[in-house]
PDB file of N, CA and C in Angstrom:
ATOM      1  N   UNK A   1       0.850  -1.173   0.000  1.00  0.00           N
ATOM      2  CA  UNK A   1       0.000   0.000   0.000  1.00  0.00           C
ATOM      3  C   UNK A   1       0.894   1.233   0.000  1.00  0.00           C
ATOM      4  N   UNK A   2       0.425   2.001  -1.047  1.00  0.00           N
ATOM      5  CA  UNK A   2       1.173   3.318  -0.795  1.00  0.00           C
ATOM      6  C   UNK A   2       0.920   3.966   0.112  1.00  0.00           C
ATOM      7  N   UNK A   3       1.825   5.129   0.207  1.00  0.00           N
ATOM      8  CA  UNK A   3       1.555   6.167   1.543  1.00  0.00           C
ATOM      9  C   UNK A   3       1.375   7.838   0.726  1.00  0.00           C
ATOM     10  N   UNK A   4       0.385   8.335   1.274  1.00  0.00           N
ATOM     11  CA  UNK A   4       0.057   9.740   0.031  1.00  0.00           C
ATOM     12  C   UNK A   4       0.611  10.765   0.847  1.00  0.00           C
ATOM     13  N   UNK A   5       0.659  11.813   1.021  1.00  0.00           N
ATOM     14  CA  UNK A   5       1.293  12.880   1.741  1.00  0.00           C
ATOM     15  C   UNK A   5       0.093  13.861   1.754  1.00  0.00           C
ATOM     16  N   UNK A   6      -0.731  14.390   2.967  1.00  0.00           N
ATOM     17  CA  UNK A   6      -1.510  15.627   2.716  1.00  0.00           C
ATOM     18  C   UNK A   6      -1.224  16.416   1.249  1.00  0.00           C
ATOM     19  N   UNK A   7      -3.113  16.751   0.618  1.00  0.00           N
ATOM     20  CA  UNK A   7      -2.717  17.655  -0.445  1.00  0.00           C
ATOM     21  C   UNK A   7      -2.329  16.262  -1.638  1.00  0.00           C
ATOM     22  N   UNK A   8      -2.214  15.344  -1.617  1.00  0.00           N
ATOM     23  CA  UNK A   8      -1.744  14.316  -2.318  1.00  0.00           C
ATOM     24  C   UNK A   8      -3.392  14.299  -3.485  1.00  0.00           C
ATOM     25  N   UNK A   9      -3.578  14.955  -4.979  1.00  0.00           N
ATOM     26  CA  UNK A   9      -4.340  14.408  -5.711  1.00  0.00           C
ATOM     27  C   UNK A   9      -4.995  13.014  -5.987  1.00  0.00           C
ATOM     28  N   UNK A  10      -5.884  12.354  -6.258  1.00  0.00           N
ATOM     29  CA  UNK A  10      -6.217  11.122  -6.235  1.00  0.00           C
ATOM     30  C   UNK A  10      -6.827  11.214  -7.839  1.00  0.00           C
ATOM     31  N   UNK A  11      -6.742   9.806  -7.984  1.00  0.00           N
ATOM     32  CA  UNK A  11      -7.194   9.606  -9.525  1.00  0.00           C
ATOM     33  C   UNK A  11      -8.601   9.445  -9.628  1.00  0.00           C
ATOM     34  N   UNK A  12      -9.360   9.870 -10.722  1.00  0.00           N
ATOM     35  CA  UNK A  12     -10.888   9.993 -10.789  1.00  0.00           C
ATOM     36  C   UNK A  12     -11.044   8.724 -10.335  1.00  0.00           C
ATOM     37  N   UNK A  13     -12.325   8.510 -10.008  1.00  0.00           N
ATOM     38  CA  UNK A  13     -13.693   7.645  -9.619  1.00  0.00           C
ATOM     39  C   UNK A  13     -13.141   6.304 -10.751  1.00  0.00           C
ATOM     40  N   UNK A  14     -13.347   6.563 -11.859  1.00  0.00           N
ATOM     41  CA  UNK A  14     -13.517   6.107 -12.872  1.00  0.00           C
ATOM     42  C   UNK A  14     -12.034   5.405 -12.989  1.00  0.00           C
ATOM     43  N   UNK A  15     -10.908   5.888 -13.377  1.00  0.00           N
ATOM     44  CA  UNK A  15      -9.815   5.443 -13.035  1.00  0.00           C
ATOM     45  C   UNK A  15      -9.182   4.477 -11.946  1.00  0.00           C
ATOM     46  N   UNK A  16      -9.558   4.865 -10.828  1.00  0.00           N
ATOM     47  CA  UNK A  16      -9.672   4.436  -9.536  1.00  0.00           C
ATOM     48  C   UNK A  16     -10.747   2.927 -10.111  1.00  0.00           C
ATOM     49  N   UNK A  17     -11.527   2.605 -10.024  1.00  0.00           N
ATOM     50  CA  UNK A  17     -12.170   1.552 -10.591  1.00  0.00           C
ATOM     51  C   UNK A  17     -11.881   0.648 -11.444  1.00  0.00           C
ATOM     52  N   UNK A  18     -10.930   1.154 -12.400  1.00  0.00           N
ATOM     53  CA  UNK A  18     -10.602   0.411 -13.800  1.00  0.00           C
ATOM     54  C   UNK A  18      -9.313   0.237 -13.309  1.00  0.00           C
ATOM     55  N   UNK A  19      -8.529   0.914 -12.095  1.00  0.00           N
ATOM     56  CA  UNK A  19      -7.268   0.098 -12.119  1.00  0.00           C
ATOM     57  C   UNK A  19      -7.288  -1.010 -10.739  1.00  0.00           C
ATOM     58  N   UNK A  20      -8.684  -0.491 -10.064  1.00  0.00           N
ATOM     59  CA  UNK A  20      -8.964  -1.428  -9.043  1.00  0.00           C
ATOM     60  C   UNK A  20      -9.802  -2.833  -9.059  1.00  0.00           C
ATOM     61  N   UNK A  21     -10.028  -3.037  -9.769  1.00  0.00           N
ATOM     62  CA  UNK A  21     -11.266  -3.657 -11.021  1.00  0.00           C
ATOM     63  C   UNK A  21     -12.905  -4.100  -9.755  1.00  0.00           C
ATOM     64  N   UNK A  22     -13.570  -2.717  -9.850  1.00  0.00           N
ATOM     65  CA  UNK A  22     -14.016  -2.734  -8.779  1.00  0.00           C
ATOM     66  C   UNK A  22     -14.848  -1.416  -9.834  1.00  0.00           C
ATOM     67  N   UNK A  23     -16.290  -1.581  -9.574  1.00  0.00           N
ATOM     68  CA  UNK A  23     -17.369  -0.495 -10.260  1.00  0.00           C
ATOM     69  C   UNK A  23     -17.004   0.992  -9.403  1.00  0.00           C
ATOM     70  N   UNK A  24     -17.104   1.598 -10.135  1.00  0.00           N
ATOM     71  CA  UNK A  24     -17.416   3.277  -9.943  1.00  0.00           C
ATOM     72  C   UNK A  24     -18.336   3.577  -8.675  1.00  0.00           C
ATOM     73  N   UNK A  25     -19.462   2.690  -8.433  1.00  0.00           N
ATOM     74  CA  UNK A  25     -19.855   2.994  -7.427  1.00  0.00           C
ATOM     75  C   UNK A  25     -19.513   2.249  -6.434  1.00  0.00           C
ATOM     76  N   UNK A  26     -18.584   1.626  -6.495  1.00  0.00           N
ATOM     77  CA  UNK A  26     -17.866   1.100  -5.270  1.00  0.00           C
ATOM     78  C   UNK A  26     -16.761   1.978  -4.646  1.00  0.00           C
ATOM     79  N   UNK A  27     -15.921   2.188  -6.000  1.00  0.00           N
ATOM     80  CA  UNK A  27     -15.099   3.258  -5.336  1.00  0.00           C
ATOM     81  C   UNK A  27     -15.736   4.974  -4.988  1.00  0.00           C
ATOM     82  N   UNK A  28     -16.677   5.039  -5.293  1.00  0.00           N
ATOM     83  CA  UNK A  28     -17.419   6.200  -4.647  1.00  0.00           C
ATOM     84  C   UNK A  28     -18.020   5.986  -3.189  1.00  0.00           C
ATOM     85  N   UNK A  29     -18.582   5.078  -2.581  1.00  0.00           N
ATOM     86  CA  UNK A  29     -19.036   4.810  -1.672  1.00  0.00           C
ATOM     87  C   UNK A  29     -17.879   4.670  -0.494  1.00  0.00           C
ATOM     88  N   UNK A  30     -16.729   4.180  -0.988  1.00  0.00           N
ATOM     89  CA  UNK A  30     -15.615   4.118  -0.111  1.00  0.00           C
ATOM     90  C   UNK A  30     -15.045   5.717  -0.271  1.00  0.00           C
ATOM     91  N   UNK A  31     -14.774   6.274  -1.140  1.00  0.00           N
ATOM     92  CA  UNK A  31     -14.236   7.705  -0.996  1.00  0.00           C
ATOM     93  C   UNK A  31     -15.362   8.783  -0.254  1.00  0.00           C
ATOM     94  N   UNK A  32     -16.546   8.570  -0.646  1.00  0.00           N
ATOM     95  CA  UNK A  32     -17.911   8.886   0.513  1.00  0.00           C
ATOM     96  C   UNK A  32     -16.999   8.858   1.583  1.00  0.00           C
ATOM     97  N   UNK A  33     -16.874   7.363   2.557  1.00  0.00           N
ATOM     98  CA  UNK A  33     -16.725   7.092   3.683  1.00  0.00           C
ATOM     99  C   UNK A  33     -15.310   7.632   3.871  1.00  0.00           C
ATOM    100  N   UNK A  34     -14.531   7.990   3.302  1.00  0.00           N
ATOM    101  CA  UNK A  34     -12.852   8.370   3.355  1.00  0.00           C
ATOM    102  C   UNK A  34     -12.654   9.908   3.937  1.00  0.00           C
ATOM    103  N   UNK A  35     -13.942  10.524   3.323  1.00  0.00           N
ATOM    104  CA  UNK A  35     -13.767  11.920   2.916  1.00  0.00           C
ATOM    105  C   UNK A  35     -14.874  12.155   4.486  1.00  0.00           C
ATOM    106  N   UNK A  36     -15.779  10.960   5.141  1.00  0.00           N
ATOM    107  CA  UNK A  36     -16.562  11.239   6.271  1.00  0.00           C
ATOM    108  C   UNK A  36     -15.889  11.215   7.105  1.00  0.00           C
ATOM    109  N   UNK A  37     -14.959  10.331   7.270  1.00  0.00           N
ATOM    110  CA  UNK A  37     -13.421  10.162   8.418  1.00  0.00           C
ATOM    111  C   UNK A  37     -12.528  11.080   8.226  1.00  0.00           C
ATOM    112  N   UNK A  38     -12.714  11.858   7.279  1.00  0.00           N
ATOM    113  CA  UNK A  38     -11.402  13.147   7.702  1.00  0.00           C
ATOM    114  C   UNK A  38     -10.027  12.514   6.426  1.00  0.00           C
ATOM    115  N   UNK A  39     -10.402  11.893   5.490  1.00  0.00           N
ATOM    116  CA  UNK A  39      -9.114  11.218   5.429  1.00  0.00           C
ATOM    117  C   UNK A  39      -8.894  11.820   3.838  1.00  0.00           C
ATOM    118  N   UNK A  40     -10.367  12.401   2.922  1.00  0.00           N
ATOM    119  CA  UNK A  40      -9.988  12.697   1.761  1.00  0.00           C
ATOM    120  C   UNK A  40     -10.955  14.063   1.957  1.00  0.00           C
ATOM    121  N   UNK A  41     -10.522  15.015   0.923  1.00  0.00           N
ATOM    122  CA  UNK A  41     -11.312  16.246   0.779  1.00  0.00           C
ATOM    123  C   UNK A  41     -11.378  16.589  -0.864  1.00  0.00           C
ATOM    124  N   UNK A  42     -12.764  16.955  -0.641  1.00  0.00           N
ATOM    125  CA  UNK A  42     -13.347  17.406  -2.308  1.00  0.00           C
ATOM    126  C   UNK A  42     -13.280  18.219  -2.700  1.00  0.00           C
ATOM    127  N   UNK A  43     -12.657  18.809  -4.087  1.00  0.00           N
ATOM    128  CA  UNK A  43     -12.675  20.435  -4.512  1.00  0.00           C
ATOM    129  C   UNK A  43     -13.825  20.318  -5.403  1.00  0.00           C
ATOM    130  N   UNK A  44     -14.670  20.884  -5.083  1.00  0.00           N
ATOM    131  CA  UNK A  44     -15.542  20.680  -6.723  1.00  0.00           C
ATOM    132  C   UNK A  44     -14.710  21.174  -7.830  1.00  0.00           C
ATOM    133  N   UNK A  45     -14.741  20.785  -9.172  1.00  0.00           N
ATOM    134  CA  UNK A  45     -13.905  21.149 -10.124  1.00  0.00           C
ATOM    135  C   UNK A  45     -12.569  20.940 -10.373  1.00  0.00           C
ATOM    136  N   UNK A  46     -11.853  20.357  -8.659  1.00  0.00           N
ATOM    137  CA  UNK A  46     -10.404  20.665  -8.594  1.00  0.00           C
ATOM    138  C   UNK A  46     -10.125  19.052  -8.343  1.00  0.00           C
ATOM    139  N   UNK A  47     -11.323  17.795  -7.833  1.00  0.00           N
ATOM    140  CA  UNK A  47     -10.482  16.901  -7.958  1.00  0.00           C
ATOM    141  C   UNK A  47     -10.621  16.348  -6.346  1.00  0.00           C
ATOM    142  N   UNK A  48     -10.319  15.062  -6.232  1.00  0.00           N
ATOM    143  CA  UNK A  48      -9.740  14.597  -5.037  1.00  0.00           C
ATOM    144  C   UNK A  48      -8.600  14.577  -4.065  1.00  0.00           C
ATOM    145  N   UNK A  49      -8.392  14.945  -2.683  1.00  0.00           N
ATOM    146  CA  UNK A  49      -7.008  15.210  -2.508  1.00  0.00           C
ATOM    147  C   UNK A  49      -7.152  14.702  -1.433  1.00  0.00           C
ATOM    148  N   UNK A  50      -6.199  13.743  -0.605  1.00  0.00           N
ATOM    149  CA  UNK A  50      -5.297  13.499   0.863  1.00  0.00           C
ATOM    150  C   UNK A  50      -5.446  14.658   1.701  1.00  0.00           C
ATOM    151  N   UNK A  51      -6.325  13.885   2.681  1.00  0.00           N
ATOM    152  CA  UNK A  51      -6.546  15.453   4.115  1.00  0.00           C
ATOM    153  C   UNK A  51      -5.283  15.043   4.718  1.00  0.00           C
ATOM    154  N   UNK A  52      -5.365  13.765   5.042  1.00  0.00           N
ATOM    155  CA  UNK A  52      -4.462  13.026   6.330  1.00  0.00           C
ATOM    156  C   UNK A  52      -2.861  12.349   5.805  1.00  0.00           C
ATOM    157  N   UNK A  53      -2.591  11.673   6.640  1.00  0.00           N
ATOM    158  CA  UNK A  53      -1.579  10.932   6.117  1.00  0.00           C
ATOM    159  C   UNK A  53      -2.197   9.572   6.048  1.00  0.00           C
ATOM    160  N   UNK A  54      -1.634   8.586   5.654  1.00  0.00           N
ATOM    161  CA  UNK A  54      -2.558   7.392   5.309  1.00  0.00           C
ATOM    162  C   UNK A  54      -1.803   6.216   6.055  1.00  0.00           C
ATOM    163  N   UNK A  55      -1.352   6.678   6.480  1.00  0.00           N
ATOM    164  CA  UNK A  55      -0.238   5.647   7.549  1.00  0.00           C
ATOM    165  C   UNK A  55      -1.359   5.003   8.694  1.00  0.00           C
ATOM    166  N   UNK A  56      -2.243   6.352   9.076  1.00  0.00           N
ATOM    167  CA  UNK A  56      -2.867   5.913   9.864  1.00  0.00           C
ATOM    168  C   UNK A  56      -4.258   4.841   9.551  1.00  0.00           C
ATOM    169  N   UNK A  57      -4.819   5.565   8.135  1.00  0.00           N
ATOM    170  CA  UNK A  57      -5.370   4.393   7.719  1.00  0.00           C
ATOM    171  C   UNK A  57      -5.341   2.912   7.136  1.00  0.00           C
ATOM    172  N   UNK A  58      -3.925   2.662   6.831  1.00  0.00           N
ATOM    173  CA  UNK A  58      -3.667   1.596   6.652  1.00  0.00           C
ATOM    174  C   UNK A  58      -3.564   0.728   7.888  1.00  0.00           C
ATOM    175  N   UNK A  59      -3.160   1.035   9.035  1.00  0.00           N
ATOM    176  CA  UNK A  59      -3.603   0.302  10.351  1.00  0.00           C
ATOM    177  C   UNK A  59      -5.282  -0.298   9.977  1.00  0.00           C
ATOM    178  N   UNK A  60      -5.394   1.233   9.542  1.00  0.00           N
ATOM    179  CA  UNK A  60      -7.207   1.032  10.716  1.00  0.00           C
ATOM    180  C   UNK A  60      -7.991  -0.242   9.286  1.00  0.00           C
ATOM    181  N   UNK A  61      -7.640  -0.263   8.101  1.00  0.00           N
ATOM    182  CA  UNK A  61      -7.763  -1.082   7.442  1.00  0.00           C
ATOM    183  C   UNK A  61      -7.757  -2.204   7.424  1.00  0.00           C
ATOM    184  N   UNK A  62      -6.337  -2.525   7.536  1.00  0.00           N
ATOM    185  CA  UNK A  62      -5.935  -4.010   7.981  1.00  0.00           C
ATOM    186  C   UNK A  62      -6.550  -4.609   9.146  1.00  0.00           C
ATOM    187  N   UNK A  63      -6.768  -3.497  10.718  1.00  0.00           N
ATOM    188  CA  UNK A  63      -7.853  -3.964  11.406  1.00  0.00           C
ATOM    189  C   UNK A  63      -9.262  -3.799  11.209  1.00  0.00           C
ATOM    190  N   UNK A  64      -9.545  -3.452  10.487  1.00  0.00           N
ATOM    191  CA  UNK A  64     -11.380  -3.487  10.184  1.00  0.00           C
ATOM    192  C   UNK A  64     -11.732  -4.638   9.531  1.00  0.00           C
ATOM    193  N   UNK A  65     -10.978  -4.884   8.068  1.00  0.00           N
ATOM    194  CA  UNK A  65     -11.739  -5.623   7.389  1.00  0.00           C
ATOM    195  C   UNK A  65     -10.593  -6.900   7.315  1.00  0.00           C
ATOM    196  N   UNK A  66     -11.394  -8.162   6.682  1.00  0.00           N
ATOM    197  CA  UNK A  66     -10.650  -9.304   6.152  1.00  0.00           C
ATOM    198  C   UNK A  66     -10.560  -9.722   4.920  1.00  0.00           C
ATOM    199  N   UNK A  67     -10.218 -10.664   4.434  1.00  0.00           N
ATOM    200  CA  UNK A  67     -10.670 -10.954   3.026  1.00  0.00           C
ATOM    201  C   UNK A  67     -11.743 -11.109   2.758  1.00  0.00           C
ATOM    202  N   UNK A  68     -12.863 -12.041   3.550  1.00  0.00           N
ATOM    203  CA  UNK A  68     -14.175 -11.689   3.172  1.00  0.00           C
ATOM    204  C   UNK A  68     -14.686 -10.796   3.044  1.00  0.00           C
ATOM    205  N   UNK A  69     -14.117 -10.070   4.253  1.00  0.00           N
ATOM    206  CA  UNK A  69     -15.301  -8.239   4.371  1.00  0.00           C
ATOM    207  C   UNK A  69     -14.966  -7.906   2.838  1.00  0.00           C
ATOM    208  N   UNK A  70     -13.845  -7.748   2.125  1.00  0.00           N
ATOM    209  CA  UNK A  70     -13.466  -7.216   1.194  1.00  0.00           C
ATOM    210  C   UNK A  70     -14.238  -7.695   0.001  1.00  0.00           C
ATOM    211  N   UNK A  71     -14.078  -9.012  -0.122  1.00  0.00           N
ATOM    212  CA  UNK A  71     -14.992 -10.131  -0.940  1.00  0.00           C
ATOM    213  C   UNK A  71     -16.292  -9.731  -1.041  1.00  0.00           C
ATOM    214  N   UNK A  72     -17.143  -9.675   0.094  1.00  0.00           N
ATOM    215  CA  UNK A  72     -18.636  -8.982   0.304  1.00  0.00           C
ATOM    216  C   UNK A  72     -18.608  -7.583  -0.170  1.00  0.00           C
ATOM    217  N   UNK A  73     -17.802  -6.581   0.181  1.00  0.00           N
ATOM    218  CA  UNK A  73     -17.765  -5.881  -0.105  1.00  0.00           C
ATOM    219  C   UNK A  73     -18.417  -5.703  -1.260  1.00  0.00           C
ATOM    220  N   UNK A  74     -17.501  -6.377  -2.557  1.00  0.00           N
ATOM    221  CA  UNK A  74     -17.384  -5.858  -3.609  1.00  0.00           C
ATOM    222  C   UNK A  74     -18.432  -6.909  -4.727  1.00  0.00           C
ATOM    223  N   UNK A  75     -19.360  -7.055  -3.578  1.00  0.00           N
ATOM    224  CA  UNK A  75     -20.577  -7.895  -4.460  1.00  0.00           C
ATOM    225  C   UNK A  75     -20.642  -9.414  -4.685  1.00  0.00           C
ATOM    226  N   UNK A  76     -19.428  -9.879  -3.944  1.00  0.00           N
ATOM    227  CA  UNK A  76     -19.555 -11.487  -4.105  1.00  0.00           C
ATOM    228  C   UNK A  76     -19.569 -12.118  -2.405  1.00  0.00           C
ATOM    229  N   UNK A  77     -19.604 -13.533  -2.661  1.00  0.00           N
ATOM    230  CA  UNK A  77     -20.040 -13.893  -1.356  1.00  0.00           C
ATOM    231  C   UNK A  77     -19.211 -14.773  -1.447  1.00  0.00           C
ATOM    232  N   UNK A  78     -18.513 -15.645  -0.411  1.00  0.00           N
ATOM    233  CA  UNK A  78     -17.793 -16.406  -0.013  1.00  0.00           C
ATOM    234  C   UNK A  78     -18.261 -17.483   0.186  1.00  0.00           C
ATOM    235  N   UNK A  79     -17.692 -18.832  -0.430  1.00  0.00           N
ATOM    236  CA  UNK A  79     -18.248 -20.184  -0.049  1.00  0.00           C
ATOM    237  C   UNK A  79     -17.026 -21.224   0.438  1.00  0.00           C
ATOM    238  N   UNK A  80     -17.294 -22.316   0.773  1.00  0.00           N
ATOM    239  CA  UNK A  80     -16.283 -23.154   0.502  1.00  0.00           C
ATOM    240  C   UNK A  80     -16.968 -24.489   0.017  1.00  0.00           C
ATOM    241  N   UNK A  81     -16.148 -25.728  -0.619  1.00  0.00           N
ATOM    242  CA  UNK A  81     -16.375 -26.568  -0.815  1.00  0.00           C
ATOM    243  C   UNK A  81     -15.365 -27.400  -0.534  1.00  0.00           C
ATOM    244  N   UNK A  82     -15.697 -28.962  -0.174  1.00  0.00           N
ATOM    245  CA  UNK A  82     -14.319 -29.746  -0.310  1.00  0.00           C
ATOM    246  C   UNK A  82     -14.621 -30.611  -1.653  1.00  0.00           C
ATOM    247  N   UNK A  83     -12.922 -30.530  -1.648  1.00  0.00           N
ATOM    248  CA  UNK A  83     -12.571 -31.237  -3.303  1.00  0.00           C
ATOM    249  C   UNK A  83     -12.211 -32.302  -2.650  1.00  0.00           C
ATOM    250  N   UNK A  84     -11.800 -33.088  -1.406  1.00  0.00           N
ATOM    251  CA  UNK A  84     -11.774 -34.114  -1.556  1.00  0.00           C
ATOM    252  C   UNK A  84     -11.109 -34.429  -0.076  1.00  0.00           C
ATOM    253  N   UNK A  85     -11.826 -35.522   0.383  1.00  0.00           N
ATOM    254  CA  UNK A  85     -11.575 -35.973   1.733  1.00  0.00           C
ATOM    255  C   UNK A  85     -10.881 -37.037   2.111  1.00  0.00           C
ATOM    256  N   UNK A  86      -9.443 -36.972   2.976  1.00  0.00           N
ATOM    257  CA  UNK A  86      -9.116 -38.186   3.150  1.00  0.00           C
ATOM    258  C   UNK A  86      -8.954 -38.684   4.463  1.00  0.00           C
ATOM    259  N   UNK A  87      -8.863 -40.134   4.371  1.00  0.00           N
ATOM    260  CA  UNK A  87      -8.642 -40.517   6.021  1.00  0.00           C
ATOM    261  C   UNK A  87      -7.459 -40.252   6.369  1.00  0.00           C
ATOM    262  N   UNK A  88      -6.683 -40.257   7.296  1.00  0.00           N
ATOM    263  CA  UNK A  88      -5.644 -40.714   7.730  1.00  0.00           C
ATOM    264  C   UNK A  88      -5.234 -41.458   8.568  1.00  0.00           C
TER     265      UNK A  88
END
């Protein structure tokens, strides 16, 4: 994970999506919630930018979610199956 520096520009919605492979309104709903925590700020016209440093959110990341949360997240659901059982 990178680290952005306050003032740090962010790449459109759209961009952000196509290099995350993750819909537009996914990455809007998370920059929603980024920008509610203090962590991104909106210029109208001017773009997305780094309020904070991101050091701190990469903690709070790694402790919030898991691979599933992430999995759900992004519209799929988690299963398992077994391929194959043995004695021992």
């Amino acid at each position: 994970m990178d680290i952005f520096s306050k003032g740090t520009p962010l790449l459109t919605e759209e961009q952000l999506g196509k290099q995350l492979g993750v819909s537009r309104v996914t990455v809007r709903d998370a920059m929603i919630s980024l920008e509610q925590d203090g962590y991104l700020m909106r210029a109208a016209g001017r773009g997305t930018f780094v309020n904070e440093a991101t050091r701190k959110l990469k903690s709070r990341i790694s402790n919030s979610y898991n691979l599933s949360n992430l999995i759900n997240l992004n519209g799929f659901s988690v299963t398992e199956q077994i391929l194959e059982e043995k004695e021992d």
